[in-house]
N, C-alpha and C. Protein backbone atom coordinates (compact mmCIF):
# COMPACT_ATOMS: atom_id res chain seq x y z
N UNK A 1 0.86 -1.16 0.00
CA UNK A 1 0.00 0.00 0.00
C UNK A 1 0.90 1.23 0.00
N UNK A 2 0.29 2.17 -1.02
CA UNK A 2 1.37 3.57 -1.07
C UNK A 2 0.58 4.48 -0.69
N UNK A 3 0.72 6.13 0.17
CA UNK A 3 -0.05 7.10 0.51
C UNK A 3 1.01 7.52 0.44
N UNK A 4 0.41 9.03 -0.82
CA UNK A 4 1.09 9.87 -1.15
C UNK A 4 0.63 11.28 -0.34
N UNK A 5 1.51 11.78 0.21
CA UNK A 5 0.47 12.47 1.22
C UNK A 5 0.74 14.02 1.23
N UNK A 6 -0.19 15.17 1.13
CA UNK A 6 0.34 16.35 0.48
C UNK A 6 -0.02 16.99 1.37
N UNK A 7 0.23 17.99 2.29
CA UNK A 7 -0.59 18.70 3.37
C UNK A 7 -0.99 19.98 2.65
N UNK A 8 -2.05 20.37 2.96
CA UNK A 8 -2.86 21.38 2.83
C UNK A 8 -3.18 22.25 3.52
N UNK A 9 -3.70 23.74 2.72
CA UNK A 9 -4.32 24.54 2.82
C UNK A 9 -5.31 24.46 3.00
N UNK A 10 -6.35 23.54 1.72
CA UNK A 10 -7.60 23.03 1.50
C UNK A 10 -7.74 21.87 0.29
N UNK A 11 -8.77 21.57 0.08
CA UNK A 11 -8.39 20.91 -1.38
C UNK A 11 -9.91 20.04 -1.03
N UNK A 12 -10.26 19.55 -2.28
CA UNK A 12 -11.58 19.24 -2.67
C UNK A 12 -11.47 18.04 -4.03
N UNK A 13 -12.41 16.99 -3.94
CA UNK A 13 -12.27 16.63 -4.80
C UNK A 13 -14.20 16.39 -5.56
N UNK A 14 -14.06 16.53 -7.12
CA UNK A 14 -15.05 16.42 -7.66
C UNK A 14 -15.66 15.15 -8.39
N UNK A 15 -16.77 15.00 -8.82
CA UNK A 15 -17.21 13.80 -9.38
C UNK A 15 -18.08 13.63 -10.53
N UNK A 16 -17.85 12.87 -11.13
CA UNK A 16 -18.58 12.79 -12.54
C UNK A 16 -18.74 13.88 -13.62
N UNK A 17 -19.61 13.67 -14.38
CA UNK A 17 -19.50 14.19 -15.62
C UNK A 17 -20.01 15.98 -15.23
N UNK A 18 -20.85 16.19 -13.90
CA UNK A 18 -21.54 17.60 -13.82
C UNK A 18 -20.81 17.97 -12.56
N UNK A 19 -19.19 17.38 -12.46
CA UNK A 19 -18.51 17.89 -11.17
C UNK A 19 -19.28 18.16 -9.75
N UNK A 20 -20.16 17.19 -9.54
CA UNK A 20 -20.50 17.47 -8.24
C UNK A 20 -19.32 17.11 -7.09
N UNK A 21 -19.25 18.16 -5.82
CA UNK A 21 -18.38 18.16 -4.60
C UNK A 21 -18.94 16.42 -4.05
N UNK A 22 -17.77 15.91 -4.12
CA UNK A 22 -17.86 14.41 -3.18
C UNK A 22 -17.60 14.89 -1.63
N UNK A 23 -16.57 15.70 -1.92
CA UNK A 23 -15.56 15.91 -0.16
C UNK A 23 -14.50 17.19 -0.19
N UNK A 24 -14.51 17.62 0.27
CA UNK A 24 -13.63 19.15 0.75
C UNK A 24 -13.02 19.01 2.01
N UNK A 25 -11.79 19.90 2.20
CA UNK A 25 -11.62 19.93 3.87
C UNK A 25 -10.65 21.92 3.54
N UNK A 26 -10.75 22.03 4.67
CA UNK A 26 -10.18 23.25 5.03
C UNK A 26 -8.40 22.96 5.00
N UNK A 27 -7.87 22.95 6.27
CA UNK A 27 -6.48 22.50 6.84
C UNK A 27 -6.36 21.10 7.05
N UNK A 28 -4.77 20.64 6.29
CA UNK A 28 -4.72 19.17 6.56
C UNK A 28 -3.98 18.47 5.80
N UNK A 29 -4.52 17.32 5.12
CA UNK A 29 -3.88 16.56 4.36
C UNK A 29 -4.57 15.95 3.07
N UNK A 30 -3.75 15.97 2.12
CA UNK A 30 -4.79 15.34 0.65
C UNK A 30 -3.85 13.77 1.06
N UNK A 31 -4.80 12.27 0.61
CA UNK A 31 -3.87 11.23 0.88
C UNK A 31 -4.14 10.37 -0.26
N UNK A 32 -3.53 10.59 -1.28
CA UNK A 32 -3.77 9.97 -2.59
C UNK A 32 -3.69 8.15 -2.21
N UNK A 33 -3.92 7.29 -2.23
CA UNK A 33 -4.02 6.08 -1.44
C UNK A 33 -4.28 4.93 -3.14
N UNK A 34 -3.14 4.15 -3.10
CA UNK A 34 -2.41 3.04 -3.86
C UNK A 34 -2.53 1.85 -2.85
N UNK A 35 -3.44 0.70 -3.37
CA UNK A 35 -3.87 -0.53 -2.77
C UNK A 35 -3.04 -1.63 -3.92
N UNK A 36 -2.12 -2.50 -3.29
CA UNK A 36 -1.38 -3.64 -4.12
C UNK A 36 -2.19 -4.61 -3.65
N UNK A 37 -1.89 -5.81 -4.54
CA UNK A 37 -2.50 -6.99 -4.53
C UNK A 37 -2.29 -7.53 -3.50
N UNK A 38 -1.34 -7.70 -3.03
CA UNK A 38 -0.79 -8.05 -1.53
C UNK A 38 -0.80 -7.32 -0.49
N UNK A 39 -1.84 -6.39 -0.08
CA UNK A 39 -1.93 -5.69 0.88
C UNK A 39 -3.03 -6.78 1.62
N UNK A 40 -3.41 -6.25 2.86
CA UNK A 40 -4.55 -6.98 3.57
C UNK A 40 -5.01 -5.94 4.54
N UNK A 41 -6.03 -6.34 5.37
CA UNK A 41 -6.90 -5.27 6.24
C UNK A 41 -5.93 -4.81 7.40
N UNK A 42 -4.62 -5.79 7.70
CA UNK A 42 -4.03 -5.04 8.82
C UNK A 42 -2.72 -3.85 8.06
N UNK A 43 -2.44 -4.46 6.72
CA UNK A 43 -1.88 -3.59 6.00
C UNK A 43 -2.61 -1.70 6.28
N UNK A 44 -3.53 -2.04 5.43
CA UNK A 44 -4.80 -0.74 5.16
C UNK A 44 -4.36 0.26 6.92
N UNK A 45 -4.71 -0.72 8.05
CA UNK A 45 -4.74 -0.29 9.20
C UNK A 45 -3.29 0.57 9.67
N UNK A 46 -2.37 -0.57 9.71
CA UNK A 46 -0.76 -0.18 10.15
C UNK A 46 -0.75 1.44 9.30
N UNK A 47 -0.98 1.54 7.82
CA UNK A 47 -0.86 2.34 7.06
C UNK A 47 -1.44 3.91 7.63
N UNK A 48 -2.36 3.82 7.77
CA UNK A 48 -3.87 5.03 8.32
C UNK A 48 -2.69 5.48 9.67
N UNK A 49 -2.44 4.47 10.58
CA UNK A 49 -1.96 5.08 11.62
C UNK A 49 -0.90 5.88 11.69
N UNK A 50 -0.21 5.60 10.63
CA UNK A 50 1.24 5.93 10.65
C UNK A 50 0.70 7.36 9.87
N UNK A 51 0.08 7.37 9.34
CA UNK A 51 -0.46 8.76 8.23
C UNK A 51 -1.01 9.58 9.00
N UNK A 52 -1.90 9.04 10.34
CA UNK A 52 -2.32 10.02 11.34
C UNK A 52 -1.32 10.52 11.99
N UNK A 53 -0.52 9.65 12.30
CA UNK A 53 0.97 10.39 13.32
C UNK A 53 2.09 10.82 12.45
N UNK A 54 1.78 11.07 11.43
CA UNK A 54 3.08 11.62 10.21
C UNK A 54 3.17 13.37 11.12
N UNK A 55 4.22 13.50 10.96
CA UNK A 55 4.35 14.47 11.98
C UNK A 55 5.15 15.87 10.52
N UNK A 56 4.06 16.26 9.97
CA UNK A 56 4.24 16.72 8.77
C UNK A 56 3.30 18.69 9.14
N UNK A 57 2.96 18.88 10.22
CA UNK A 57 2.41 20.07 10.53
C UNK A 57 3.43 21.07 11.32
N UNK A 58 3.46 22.11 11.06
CA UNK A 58 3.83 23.46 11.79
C UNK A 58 3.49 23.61 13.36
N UNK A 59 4.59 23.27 14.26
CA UNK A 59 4.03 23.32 16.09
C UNK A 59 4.47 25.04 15.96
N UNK A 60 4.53 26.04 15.49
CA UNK A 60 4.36 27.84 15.90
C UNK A 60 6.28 27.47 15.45
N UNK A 61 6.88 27.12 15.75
CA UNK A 61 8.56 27.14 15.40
C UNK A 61 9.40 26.40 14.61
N UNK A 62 8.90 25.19 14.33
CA UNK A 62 9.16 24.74 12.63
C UNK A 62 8.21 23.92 12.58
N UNK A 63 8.62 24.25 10.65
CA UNK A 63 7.92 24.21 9.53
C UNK A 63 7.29 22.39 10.14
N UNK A 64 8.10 21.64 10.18
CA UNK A 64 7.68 20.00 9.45
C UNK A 64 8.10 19.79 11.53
N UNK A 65 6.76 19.48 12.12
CA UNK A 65 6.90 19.05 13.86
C UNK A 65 6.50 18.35 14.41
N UNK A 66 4.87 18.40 13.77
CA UNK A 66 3.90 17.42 14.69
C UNK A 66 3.00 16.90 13.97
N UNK A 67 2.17 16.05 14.33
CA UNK A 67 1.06 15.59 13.78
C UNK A 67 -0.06 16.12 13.35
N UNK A 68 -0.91 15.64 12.74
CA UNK A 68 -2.20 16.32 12.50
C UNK A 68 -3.40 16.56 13.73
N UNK A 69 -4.07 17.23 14.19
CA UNK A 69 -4.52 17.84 15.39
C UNK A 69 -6.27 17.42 15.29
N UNK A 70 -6.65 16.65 15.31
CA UNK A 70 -8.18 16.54 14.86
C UNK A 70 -9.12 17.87 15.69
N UNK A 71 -8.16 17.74 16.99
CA UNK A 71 -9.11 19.04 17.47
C UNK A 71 -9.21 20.54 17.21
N UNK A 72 -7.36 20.70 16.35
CA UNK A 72 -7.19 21.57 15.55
C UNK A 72 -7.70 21.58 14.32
N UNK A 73 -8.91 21.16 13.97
CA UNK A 73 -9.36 21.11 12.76
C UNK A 73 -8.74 20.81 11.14
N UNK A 74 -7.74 20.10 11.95
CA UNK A 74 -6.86 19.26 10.66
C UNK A 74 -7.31 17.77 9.95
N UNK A 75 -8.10 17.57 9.14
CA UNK A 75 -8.84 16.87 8.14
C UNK A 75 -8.04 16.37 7.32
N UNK A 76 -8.64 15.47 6.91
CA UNK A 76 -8.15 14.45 5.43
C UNK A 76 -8.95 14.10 4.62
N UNK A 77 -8.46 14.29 3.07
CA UNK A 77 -9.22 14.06 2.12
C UNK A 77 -8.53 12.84 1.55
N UNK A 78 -9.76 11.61 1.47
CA UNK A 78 -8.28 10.53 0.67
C UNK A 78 -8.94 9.90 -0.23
N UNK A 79 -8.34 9.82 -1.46
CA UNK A 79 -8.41 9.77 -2.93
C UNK A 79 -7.68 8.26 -3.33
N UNK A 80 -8.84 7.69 -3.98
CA UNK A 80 -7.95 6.45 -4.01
C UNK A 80 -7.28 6.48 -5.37
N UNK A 81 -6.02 5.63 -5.56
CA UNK A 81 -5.28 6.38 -6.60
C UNK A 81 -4.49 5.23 -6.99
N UNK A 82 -5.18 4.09 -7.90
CA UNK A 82 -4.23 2.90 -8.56
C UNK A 82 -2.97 3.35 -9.11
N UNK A 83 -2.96 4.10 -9.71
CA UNK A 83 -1.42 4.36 -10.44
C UNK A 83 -0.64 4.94 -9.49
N UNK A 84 -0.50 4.77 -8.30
CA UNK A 84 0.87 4.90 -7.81
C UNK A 84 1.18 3.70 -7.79
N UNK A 85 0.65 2.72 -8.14
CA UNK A 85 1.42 1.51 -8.80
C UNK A 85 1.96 1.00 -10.36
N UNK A 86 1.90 2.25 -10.69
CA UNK A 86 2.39 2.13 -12.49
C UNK A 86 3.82 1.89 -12.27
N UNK A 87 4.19 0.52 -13.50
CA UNK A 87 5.48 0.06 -13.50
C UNK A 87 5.74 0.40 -14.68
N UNK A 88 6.82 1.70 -15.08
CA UNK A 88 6.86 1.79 -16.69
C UNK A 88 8.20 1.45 -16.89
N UNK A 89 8.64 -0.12 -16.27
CA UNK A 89 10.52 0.08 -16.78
C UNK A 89 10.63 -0.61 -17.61
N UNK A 90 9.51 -0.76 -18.56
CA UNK A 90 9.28 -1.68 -19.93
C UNK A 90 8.47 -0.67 -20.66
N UNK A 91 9.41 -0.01 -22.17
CA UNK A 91 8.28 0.64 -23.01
C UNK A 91 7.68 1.92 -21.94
N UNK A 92 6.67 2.55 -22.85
CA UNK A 92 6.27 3.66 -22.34
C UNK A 92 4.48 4.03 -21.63
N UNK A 93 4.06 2.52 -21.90
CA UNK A 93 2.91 2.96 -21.29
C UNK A 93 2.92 1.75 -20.29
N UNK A 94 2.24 2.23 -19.04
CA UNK A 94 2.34 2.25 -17.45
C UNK A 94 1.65 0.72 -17.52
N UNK A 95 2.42 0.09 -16.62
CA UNK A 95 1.64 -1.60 -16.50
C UNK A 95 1.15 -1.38 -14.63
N UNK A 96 0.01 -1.69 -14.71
CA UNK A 96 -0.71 -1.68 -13.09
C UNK A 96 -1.11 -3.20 -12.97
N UNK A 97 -0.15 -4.01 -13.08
CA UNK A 97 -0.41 -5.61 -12.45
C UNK A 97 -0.43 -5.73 -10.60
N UNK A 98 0.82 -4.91 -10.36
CA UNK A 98 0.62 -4.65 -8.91
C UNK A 98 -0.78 -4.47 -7.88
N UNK A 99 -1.55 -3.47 -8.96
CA UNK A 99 -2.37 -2.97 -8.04
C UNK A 99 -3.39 -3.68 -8.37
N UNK A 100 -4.23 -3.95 -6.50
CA UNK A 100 -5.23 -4.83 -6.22
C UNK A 100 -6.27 -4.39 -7.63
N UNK A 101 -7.15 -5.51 -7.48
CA UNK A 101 -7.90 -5.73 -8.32
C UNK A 101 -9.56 -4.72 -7.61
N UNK A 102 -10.27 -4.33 -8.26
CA UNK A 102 -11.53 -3.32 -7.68
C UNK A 102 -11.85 -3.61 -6.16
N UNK A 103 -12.47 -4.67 -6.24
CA UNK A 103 -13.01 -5.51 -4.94
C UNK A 103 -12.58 -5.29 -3.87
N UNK A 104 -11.07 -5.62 -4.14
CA UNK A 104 -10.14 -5.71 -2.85
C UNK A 104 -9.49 -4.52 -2.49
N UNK A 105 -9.16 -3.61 -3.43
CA UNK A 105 -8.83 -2.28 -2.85
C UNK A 105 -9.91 -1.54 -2.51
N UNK A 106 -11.13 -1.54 -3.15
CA UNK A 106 -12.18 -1.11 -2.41
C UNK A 106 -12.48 -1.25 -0.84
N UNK A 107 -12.27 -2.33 -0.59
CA UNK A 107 -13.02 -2.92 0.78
C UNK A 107 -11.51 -2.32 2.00
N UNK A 108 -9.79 -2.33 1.45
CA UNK A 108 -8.80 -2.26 1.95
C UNK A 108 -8.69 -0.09 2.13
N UNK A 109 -8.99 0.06 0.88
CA UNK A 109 -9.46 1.87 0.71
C UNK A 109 -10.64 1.94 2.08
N UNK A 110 -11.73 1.41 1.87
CA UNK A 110 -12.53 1.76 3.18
C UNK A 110 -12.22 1.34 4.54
N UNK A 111 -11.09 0.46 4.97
CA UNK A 111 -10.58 0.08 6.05
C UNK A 111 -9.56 1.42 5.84
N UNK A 112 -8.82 1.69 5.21
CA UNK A 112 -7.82 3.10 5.60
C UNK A 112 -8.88 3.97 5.75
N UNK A 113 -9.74 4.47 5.43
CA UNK A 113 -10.58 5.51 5.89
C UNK A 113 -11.40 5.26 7.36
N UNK A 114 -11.28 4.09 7.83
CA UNK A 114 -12.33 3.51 9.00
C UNK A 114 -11.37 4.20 10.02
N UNK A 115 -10.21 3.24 9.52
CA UNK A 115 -8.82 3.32 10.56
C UNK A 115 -8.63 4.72 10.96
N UNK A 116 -8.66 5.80 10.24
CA UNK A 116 -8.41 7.59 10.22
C UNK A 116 -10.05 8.31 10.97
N UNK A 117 -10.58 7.51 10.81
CA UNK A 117 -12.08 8.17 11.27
C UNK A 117 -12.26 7.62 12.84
N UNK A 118 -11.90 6.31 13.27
CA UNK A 118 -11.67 6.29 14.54
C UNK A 118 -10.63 6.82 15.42
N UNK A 119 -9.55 7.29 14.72
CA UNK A 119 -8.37 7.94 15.32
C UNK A 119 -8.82 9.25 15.57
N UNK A 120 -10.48 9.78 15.36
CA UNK A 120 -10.98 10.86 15.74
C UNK A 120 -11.10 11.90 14.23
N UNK A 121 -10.54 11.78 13.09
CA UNK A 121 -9.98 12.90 12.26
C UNK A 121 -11.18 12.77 11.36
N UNK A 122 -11.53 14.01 10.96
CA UNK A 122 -12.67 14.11 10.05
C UNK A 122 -12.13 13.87 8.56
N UNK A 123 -12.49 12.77 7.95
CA UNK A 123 -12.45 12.38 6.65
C UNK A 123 -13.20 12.61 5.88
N UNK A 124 -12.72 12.92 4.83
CA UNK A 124 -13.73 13.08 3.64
C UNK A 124 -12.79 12.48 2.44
N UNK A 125 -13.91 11.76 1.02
CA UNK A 125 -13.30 11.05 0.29
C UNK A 125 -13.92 11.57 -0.85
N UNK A 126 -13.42 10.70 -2.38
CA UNK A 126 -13.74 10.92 -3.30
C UNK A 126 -15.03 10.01 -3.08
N UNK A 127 -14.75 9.27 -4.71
CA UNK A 127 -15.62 8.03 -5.06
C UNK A 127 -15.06 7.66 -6.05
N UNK A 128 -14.54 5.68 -5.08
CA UNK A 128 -14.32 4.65 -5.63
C UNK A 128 -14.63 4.70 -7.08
N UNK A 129 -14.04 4.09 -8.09
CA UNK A 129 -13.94 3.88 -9.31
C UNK A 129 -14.55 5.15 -10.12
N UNK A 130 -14.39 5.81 -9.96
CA UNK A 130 -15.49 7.11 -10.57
C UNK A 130 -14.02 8.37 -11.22
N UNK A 131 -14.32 8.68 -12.51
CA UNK A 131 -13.41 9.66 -12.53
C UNK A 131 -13.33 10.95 -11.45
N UNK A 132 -12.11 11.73 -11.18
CA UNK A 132 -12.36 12.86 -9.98
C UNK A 132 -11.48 14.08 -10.31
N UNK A 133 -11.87 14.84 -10.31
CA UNK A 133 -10.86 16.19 -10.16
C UNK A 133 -10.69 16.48 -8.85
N UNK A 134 -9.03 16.53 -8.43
CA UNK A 134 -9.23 17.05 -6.93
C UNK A 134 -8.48 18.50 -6.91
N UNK A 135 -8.69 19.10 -6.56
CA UNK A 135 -8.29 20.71 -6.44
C UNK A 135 -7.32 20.80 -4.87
N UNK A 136 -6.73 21.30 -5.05
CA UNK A 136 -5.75 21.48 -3.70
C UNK A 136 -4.95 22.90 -3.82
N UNK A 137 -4.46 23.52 -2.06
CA UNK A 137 -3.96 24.10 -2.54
C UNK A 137 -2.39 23.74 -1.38
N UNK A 138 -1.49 23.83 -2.24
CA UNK A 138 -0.72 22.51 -1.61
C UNK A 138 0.34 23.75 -0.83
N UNK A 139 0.12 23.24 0.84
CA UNK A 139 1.09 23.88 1.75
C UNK A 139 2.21 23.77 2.54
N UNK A 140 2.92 24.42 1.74
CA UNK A 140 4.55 24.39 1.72
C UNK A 140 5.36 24.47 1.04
N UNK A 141 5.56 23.68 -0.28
CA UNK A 141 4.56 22.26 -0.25
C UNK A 141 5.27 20.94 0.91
N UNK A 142 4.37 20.77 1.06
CA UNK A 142 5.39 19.46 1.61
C UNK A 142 4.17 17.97 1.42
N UNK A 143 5.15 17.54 0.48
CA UNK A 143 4.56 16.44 0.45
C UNK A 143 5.25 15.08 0.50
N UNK A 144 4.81 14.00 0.92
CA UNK A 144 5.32 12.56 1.63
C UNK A 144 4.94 11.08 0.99
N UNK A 145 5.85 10.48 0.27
CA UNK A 145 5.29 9.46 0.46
C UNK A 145 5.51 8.16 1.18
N UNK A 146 4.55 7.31 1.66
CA UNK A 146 4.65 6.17 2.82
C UNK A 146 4.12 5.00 2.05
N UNK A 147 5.14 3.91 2.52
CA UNK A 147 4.70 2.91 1.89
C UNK A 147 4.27 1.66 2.89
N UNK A 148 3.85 0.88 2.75
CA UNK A 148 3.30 -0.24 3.99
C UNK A 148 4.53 -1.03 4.10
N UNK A 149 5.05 -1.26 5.50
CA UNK A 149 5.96 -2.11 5.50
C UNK A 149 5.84 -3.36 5.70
């Protein structure tokens, strides 16, 4: 499992063909979220936690200190995102054998969002298999990526 993780200003993501708002957040984190075939539900879990305690926020004296603050109104938007498993070291267009098949990253995508919503943090998501525009406005920038160990 890969989470690409971008902290924010704000950022929003849209849906379908008449761009309706799926999910928005103010301050926080965008978490672009890559499910492999070989991930499993404690994968999904280990993953969420480590993304809640990524210590990627501003404590008033530097930049990159602490964690995300649920009571500080620090949110997550998480976007599920197969191609951070694109393998292009063959030729030029992207092979996604890695990444889980619908079913299973579906059900492993809604265990990383379960996992972040009981850790207290207000989530908001796209929608599963659905094209999305996500809008962000990316702060710092600082962005991270984590992979499941």
């Amino acid at each position: 499992m890969r989470a690409l993780i971008q902290r924010v200003a704000k950022a929003e993501v849209r849906v379908g063909e008449a761009g309706d708002s799926a999910g928005a957040i103010g301050p926080g984190a965008v978490v672009l979220l890559g499910v492999a075939e070989s991930d499993t539900p404690e994968t999904a879990e280990r993953l969420a936690r480590k993304t809640a305690k990524l210590r990627i926020f501003p404590n008033g004296e530097k930049e990159i200190d602490r964690a995300a603050d649920p009571a500080g109104g620090e949110d997550f938007l998480v976007v599920s995102q197969f191609t951070l498993y694109a393998d292009t070291k063959k030729g030029n267009r992207p092979s996604f054998l890695e990444a889980a098949g619908p079913e299973k990253a579906e059900a492993l995508y809604e265990r990383f969002v379960a996992t972040l919503r009981a850790e207290g943090f207000g989530v908001e998501t796209g929608r599963f298999r659905t094209h999305m525009v996500v809008t962000l406005a990316n702060d710092g920038p600082v962005t991270i990526l984590l992979e499941a160990e």
